[in-house]
PDB file of N, CA and C in Angstrom:
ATOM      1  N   UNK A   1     150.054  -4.630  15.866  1.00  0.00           N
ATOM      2  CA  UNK A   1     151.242  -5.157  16.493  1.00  0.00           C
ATOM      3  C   UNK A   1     151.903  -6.160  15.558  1.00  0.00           C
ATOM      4  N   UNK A   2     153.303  -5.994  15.228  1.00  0.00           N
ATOM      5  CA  UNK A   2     153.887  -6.911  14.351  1.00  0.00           C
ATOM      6  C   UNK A   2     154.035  -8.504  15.277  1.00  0.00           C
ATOM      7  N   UNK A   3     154.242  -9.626  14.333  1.00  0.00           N
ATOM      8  CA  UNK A   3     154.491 -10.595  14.857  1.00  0.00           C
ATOM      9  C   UNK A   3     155.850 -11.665  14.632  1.00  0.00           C
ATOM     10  N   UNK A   4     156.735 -12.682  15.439  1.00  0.00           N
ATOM     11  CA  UNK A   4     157.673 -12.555  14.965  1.00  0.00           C
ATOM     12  C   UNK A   4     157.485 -13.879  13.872  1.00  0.00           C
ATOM     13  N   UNK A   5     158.083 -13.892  13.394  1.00  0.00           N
ATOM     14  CA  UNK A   5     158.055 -14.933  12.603  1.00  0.00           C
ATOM     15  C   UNK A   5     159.667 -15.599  12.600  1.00  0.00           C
ATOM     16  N   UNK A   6     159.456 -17.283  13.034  1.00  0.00           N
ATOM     17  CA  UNK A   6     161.117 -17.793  12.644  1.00  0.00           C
ATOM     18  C   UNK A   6     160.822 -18.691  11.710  1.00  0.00           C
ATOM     19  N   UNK A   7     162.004 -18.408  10.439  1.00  0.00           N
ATOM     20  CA  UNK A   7     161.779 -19.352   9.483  1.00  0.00           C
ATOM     21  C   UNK A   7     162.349 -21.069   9.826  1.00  0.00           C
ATOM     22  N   UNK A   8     161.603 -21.675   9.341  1.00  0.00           N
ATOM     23  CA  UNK A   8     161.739 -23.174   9.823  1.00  0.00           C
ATOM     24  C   UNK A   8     163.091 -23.541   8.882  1.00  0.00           C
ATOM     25  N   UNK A   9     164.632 -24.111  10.146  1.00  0.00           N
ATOM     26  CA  UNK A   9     166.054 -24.529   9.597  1.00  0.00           C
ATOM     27  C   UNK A   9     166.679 -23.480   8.857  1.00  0.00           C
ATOM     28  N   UNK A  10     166.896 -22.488   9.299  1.00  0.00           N
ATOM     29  CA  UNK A  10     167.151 -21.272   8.841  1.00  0.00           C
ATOM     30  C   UNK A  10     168.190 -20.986   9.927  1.00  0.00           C
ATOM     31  N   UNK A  11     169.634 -21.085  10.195  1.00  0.00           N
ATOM     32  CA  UNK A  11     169.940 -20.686  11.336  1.00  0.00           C
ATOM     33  C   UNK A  11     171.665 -20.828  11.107  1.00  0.00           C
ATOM     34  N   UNK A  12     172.355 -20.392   9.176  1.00  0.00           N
ATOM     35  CA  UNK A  12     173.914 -19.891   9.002  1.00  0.00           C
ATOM     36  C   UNK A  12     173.791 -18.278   8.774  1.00  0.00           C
ATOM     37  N   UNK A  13     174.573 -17.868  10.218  1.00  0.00           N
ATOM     38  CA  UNK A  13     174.192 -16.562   9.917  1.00  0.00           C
ATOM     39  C   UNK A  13     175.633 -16.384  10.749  1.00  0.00           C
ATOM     40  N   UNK A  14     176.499 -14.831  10.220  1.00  0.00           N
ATOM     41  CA  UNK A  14     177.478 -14.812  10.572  1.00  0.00           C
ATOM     42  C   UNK A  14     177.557 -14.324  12.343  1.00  0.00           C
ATOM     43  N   UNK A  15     178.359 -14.505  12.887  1.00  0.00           N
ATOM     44  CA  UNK A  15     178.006 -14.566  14.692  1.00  0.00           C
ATOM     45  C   UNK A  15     179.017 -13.604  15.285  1.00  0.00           C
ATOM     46  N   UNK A  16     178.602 -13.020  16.707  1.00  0.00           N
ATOM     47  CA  UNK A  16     179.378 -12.186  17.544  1.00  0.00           C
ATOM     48  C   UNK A  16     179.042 -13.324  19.123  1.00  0.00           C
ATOM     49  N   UNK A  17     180.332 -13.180  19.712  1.00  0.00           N
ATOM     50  CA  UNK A  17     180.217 -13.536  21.232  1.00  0.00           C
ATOM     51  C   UNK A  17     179.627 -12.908  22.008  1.00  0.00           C
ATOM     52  N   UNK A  18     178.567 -12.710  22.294  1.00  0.00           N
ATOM     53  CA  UNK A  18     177.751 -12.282  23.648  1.00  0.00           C
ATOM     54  C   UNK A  18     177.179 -12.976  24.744  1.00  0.00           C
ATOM     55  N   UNK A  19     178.020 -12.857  25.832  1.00  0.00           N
ATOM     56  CA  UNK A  19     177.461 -13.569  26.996  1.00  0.00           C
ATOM     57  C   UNK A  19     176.760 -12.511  27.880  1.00  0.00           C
ATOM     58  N   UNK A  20     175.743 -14.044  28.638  1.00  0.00           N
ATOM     59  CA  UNK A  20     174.940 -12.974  28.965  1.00  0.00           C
ATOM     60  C   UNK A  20     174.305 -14.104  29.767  1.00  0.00           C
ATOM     61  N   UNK A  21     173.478 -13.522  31.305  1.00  0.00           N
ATOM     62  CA  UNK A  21     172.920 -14.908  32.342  1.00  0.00           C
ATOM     63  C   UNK A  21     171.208 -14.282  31.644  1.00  0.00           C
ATOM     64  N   UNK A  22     170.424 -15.422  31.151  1.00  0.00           N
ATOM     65  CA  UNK A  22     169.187 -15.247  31.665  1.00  0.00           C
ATOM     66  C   UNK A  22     168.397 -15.576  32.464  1.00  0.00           C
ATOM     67  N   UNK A  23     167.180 -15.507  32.885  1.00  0.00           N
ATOM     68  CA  UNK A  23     166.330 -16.261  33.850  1.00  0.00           C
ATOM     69  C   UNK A  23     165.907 -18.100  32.966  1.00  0.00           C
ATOM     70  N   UNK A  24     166.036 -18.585  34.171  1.00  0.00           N
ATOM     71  CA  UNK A  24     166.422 -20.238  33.627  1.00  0.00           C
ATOM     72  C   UNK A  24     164.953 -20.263  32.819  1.00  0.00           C
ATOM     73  N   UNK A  25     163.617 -19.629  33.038  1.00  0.00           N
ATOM     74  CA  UNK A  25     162.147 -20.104  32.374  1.00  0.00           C
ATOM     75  C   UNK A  25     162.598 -19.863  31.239  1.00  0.00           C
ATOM     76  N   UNK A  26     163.382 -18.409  30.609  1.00  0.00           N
ATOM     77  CA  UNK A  26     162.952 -17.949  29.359  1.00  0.00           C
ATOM     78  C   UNK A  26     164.069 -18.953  28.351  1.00  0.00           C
ATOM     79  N   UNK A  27     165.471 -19.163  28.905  1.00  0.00           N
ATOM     80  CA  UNK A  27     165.899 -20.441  28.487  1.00  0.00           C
ATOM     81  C   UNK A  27     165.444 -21.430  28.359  1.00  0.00           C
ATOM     82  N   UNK A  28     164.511 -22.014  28.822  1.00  0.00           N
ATOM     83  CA  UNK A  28     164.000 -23.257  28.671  1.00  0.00           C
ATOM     84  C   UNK A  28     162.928 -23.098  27.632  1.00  0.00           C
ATOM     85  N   UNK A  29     162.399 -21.658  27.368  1.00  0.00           N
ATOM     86  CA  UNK A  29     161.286 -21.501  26.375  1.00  0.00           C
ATOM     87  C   UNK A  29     162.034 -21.330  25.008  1.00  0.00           C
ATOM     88  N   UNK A  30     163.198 -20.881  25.091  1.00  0.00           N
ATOM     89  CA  UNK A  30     164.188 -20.687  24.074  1.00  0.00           C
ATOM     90  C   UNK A  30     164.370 -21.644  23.472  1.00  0.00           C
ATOM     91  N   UNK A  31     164.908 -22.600  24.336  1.00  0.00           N
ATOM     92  CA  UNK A  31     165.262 -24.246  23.589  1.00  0.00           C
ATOM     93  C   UNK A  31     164.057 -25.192  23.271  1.00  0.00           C
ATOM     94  N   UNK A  32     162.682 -24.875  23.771  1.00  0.00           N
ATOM     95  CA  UNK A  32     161.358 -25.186  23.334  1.00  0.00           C
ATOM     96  C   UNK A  32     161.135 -24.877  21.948  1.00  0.00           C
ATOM     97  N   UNK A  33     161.614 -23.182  21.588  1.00  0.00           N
ATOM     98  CA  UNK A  33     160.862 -22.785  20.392  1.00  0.00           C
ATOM     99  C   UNK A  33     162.375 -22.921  19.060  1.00  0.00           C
ATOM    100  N   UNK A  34     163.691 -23.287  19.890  1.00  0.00           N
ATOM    101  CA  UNK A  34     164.666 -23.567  18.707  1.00  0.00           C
ATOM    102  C   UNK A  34     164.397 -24.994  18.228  1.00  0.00           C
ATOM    103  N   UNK A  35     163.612 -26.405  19.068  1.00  0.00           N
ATOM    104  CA  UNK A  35     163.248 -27.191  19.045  1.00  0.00           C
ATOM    105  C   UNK A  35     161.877 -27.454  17.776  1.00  0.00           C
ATOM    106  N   UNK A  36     160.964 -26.162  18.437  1.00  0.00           N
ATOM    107  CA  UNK A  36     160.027 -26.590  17.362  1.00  0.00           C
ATOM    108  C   UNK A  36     160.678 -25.926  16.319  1.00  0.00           C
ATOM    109  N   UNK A  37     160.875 -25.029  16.028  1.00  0.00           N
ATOM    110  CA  UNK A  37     161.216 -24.415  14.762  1.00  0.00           C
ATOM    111  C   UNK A  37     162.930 -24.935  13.960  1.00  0.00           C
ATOM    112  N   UNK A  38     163.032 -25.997  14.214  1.00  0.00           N
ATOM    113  CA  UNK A  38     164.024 -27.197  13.920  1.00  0.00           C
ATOM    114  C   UNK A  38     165.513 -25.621  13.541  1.00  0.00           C
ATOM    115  N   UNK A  39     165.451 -25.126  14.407  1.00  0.00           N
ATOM    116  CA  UNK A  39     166.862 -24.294  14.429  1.00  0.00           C
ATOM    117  C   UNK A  39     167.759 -24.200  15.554  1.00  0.00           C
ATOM    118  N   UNK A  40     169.164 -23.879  15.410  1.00  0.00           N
ATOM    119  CA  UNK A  40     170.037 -23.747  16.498  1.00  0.00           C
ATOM    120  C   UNK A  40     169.282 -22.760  17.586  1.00  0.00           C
ATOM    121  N   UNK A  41     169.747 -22.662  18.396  1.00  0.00           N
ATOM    122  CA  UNK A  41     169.243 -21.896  19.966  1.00  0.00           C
ATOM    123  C   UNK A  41     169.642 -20.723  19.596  1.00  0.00           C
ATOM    124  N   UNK A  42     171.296 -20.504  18.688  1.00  0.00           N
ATOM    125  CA  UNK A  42     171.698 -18.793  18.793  1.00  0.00           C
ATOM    126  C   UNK A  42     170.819 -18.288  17.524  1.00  0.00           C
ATOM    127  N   UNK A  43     170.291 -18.735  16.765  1.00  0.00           N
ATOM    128  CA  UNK A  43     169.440 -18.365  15.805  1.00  0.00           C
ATOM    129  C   UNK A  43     168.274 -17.895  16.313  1.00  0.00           C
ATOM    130  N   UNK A  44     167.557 -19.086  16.931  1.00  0.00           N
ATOM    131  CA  UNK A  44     166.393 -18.431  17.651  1.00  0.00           C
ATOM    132  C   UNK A  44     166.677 -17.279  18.612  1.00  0.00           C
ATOM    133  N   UNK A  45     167.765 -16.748  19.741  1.00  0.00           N
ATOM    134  CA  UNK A  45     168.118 -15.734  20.339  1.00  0.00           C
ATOM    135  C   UNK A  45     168.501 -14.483  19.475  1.00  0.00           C
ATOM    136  N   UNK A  46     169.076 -14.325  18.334  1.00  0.00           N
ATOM    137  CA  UNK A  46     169.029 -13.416  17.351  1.00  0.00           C
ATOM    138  C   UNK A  46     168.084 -12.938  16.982  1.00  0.00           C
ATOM    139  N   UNK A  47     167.141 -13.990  16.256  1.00  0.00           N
ATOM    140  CA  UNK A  47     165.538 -13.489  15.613  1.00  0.00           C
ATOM    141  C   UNK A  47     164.733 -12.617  16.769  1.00  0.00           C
ATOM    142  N   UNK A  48     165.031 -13.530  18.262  1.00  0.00           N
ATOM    143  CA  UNK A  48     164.342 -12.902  18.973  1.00  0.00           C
ATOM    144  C   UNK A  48     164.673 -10.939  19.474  1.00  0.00           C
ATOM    145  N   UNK A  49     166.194 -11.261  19.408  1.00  0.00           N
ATOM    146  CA  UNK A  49     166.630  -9.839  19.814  1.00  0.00           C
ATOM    147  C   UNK A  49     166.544  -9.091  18.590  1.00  0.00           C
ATOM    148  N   UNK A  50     166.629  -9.059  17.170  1.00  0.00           N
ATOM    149  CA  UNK A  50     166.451  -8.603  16.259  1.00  0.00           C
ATOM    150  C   UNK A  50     164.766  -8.035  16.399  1.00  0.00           C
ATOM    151  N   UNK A  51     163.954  -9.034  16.768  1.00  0.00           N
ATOM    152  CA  UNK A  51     162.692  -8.540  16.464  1.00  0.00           C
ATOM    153  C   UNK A  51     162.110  -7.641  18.100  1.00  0.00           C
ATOM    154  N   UNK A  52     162.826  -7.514  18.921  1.00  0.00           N
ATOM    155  CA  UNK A  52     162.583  -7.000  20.055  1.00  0.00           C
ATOM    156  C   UNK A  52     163.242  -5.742  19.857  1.00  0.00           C
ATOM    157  N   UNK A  53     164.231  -5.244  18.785  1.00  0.00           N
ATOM    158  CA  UNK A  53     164.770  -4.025  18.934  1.00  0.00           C
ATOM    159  C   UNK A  53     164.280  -3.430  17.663  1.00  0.00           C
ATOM    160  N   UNK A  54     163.619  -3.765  16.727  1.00  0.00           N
ATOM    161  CA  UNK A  54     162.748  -3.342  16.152  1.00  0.00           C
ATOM    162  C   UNK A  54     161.191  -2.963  16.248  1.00  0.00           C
ATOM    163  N   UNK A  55     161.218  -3.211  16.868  1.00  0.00           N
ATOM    164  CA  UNK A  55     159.589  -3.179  17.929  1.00  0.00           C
ATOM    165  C   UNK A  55     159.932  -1.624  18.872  1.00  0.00           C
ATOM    166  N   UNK A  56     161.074  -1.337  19.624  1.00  0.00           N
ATOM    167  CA  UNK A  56     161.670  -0.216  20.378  1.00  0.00           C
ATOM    168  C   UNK A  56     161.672   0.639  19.105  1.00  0.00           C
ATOM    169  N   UNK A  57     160.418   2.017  19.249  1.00  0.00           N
ATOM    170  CA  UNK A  57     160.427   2.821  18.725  1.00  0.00           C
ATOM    171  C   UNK A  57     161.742   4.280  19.098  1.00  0.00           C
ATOM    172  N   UNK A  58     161.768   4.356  20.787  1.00  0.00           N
ATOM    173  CA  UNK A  58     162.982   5.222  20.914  1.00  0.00           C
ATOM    174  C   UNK A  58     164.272   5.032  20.514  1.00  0.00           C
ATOM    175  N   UNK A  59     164.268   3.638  20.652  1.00  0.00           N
ATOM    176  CA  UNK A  59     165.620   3.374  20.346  1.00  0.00           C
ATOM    177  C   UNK A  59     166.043   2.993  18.775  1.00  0.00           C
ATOM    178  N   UNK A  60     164.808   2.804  18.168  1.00  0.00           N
ATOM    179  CA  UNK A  60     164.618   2.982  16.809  1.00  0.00           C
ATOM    180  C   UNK A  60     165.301   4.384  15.967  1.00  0.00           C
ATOM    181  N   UNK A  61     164.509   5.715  16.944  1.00  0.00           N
ATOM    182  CA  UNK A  61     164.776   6.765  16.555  1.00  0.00           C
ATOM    183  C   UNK A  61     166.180   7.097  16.979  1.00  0.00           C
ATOM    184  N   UNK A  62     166.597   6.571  18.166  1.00  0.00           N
ATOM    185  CA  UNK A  62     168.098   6.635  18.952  1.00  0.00           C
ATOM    186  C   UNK A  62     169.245   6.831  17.294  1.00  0.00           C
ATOM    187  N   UNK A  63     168.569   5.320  17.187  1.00  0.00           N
ATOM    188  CA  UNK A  63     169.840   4.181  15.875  1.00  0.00           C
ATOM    189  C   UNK A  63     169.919   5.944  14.889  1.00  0.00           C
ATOM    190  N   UNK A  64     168.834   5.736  14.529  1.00  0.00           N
ATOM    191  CA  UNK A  64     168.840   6.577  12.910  1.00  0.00           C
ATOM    192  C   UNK A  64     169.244   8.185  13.362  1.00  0.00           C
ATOM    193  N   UNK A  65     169.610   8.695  14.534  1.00  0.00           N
ATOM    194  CA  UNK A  65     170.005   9.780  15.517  1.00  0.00           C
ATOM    195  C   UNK A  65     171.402  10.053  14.607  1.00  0.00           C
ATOM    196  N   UNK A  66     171.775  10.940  14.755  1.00  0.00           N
ATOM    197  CA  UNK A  66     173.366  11.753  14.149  1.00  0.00           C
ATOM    198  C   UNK A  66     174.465  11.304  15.202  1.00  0.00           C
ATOM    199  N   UNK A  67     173.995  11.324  16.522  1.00  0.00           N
ATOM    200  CA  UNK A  67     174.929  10.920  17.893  1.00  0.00           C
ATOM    201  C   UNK A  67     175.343   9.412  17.794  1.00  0.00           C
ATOM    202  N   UNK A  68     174.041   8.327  17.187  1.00  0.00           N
ATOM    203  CA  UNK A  68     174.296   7.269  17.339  1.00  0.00           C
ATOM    204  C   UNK A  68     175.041   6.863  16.163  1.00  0.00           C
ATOM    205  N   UNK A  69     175.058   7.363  15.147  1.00  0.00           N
ATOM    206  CA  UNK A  69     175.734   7.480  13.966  1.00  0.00           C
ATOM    207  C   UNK A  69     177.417   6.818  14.211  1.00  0.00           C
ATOM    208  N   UNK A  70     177.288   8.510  14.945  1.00  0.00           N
ATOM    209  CA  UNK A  70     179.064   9.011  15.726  1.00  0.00           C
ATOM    210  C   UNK A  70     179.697   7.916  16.123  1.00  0.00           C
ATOM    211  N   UNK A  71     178.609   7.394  17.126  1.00  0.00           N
ATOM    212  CA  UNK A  71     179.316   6.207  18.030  1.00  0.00           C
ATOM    213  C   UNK A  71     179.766   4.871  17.598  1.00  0.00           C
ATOM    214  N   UNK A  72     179.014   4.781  16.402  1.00  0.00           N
ATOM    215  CA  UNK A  72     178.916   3.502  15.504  1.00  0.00           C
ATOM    216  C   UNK A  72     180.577   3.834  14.913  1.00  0.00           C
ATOM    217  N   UNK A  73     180.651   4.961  14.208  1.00  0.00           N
ATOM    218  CA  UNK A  73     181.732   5.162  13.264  1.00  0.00           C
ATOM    219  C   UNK A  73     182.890   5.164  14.085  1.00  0.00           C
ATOM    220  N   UNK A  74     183.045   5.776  15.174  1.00  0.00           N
ATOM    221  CA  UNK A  74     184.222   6.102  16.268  1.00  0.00           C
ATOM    222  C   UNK A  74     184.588   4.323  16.656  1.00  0.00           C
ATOM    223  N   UNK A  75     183.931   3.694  17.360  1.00  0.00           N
ATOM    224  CA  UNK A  75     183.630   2.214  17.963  1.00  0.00           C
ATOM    225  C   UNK A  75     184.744   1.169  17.025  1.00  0.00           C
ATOM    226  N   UNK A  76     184.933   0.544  17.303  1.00  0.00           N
ATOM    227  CA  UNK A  76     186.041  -0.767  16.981  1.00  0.00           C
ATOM    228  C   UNK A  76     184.819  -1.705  16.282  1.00  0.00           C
ATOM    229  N   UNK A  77     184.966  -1.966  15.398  1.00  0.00           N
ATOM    230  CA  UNK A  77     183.769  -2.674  14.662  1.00  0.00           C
ATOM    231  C   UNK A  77     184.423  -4.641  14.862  1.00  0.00           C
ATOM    232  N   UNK A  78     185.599  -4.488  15.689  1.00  0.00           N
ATOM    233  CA  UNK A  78     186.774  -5.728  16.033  1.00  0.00           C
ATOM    234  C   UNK A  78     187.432  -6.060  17.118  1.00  0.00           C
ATOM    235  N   UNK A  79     187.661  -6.159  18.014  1.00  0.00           N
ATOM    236  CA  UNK A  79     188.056  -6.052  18.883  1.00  0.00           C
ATOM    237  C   UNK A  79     189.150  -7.004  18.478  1.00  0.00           C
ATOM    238  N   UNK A  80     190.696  -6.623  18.458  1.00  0.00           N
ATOM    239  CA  UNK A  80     192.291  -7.065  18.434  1.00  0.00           C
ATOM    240  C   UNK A  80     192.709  -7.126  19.381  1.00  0.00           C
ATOM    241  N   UNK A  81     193.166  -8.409  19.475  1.00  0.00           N
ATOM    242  CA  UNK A  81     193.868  -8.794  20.909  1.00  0.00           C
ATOM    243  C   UNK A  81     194.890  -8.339  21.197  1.00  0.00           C
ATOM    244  N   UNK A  82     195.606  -7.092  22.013  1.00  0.00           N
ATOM    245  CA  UNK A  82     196.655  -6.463  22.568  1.00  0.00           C
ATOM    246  C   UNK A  82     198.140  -7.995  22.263  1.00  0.00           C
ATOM    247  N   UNK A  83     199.020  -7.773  21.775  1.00  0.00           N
ATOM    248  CA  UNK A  83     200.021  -8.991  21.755  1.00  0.00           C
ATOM    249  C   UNK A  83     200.798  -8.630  23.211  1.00  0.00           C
ATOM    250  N   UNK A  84     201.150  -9.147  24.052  1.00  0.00           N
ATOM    251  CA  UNK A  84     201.911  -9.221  25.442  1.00  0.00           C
ATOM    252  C   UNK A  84     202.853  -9.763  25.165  1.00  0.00           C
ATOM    253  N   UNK A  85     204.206  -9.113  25.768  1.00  0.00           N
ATOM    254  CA  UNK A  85     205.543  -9.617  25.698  1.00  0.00           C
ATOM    255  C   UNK A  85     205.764 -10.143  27.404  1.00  0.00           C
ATOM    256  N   UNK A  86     206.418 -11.397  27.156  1.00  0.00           N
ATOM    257  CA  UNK A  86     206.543 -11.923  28.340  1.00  0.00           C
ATOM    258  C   UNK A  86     207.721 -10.985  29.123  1.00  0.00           C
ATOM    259  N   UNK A  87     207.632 -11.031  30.647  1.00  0.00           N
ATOM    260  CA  UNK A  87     208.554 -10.206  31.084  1.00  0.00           C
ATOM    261  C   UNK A  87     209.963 -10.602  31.080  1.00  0.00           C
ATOM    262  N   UNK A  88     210.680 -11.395  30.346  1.00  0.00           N
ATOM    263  CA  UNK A  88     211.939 -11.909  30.120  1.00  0.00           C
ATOM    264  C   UNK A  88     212.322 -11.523  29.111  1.00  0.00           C
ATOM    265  N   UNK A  89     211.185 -11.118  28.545  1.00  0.00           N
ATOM    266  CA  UNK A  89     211.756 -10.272  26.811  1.00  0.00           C
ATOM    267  C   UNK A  89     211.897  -8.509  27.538  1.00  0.00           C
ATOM    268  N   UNK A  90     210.763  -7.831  28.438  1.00  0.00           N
ATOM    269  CA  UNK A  90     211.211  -6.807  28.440  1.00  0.00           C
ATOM    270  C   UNK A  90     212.540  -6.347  29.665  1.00  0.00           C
ATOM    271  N   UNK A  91     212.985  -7.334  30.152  1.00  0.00           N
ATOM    272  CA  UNK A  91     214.353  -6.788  31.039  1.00  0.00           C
ATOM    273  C   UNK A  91     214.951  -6.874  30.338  1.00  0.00           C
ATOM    274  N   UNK A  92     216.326  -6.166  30.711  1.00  0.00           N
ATOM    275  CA  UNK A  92     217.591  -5.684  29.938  1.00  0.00           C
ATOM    276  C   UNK A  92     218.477  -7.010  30.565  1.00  0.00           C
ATOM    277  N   UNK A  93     218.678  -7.678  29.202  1.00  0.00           N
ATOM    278  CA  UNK A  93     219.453  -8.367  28.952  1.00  0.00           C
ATOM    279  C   UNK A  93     221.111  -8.582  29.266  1.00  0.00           C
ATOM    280  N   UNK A  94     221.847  -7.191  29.720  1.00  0.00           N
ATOM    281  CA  UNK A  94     223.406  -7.424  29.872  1.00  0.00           C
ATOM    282  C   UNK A  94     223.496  -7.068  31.316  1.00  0.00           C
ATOM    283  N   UNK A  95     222.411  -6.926  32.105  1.00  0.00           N
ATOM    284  CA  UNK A  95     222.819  -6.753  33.683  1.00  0.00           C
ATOM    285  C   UNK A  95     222.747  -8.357  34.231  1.00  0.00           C
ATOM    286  N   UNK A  96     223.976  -8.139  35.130  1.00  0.00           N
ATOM    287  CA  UNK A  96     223.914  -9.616  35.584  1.00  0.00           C
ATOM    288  C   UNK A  96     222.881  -9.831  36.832  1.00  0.00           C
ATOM    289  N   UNK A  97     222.322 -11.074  36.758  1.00  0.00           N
ATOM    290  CA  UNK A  97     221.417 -11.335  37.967  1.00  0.00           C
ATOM    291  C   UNK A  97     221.347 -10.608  39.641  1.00  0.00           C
ATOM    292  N   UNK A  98     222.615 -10.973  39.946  1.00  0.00           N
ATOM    293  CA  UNK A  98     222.463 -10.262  41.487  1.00  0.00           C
ATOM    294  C   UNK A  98     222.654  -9.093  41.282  1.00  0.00           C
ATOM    295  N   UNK A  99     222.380  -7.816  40.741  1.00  0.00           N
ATOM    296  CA  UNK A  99     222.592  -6.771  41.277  1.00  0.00           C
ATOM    297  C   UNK A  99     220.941  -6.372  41.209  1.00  0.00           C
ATOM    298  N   UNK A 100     220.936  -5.509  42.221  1.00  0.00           N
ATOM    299  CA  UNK A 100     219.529  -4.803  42.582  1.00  0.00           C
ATOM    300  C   UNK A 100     218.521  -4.140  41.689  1.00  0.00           C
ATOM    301  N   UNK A 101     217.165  -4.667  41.004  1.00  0.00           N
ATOM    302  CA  UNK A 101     216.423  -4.048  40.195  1.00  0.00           C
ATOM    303  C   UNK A 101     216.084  -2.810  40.650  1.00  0.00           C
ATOM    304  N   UNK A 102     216.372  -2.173  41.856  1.00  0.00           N
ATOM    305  CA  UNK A 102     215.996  -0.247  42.406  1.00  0.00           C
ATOM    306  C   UNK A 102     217.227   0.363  41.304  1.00  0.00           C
ATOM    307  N   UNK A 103     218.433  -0.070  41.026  1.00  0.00           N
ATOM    308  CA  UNK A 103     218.829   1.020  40.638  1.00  0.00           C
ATOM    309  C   UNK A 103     218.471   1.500  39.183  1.00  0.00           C
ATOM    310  N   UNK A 104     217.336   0.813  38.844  1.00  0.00           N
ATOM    311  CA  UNK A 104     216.885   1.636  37.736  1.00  0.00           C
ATOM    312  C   UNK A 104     215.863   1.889  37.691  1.00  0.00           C
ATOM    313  N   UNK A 105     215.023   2.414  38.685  1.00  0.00           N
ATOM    314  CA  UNK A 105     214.004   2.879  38.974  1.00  0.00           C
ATOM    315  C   UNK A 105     213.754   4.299  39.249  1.00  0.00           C
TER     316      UNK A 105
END
């Protein structure tokens, strides 16, 4: 059985937003072992999920799969924020106020 190992103050590593609720014990063991091992908390939650999905032999074989390949390459490796135009930019500008927005519907 492999074991994990966290390197002691080891913890600039480039980051993604993932939220997520856990059970309050394993948080509190989290900030125990980012404590001893003098690293940030999302460091220690990385090492940990890094070394928990390497340990998953199916999903091991899943990753290195031709399908999972697909999904990787197809997938937004970014997610871009849609730009929104306020709705005063998209009404038409030369109708005057009181007349009825149905007749252009």
């Amino acid at each position: 059985m492999s074991k994990l190992k966290l390197e002691h103050g080891v913890s600039r590593i480039r980051r993604a937003k993932l939220q997520s609720s856990i059970d309050q014990t394993i948080a509190e063991n989290i900030e125990l072992l980012a404590q001893w091992s003098n690293n940030e908390t999302h460091y220690v939650v990385n090492e940990l999920l890094r070394f928990a999905l390497t340990q998953e032999e199916d999903f091991q074989k899943y990753k290195a799969s031709p399908a999972a390949k697909a999904t990787q390459s197809v997938g937004p490796s970014k997610v871009q924020p849609t730009p929104i135009k306020p709705a005063i930019e998209a009404a038409p500008k030369s109708e005057p106020s009181s007349t009825s927005s149905t007749a252009h519907a």
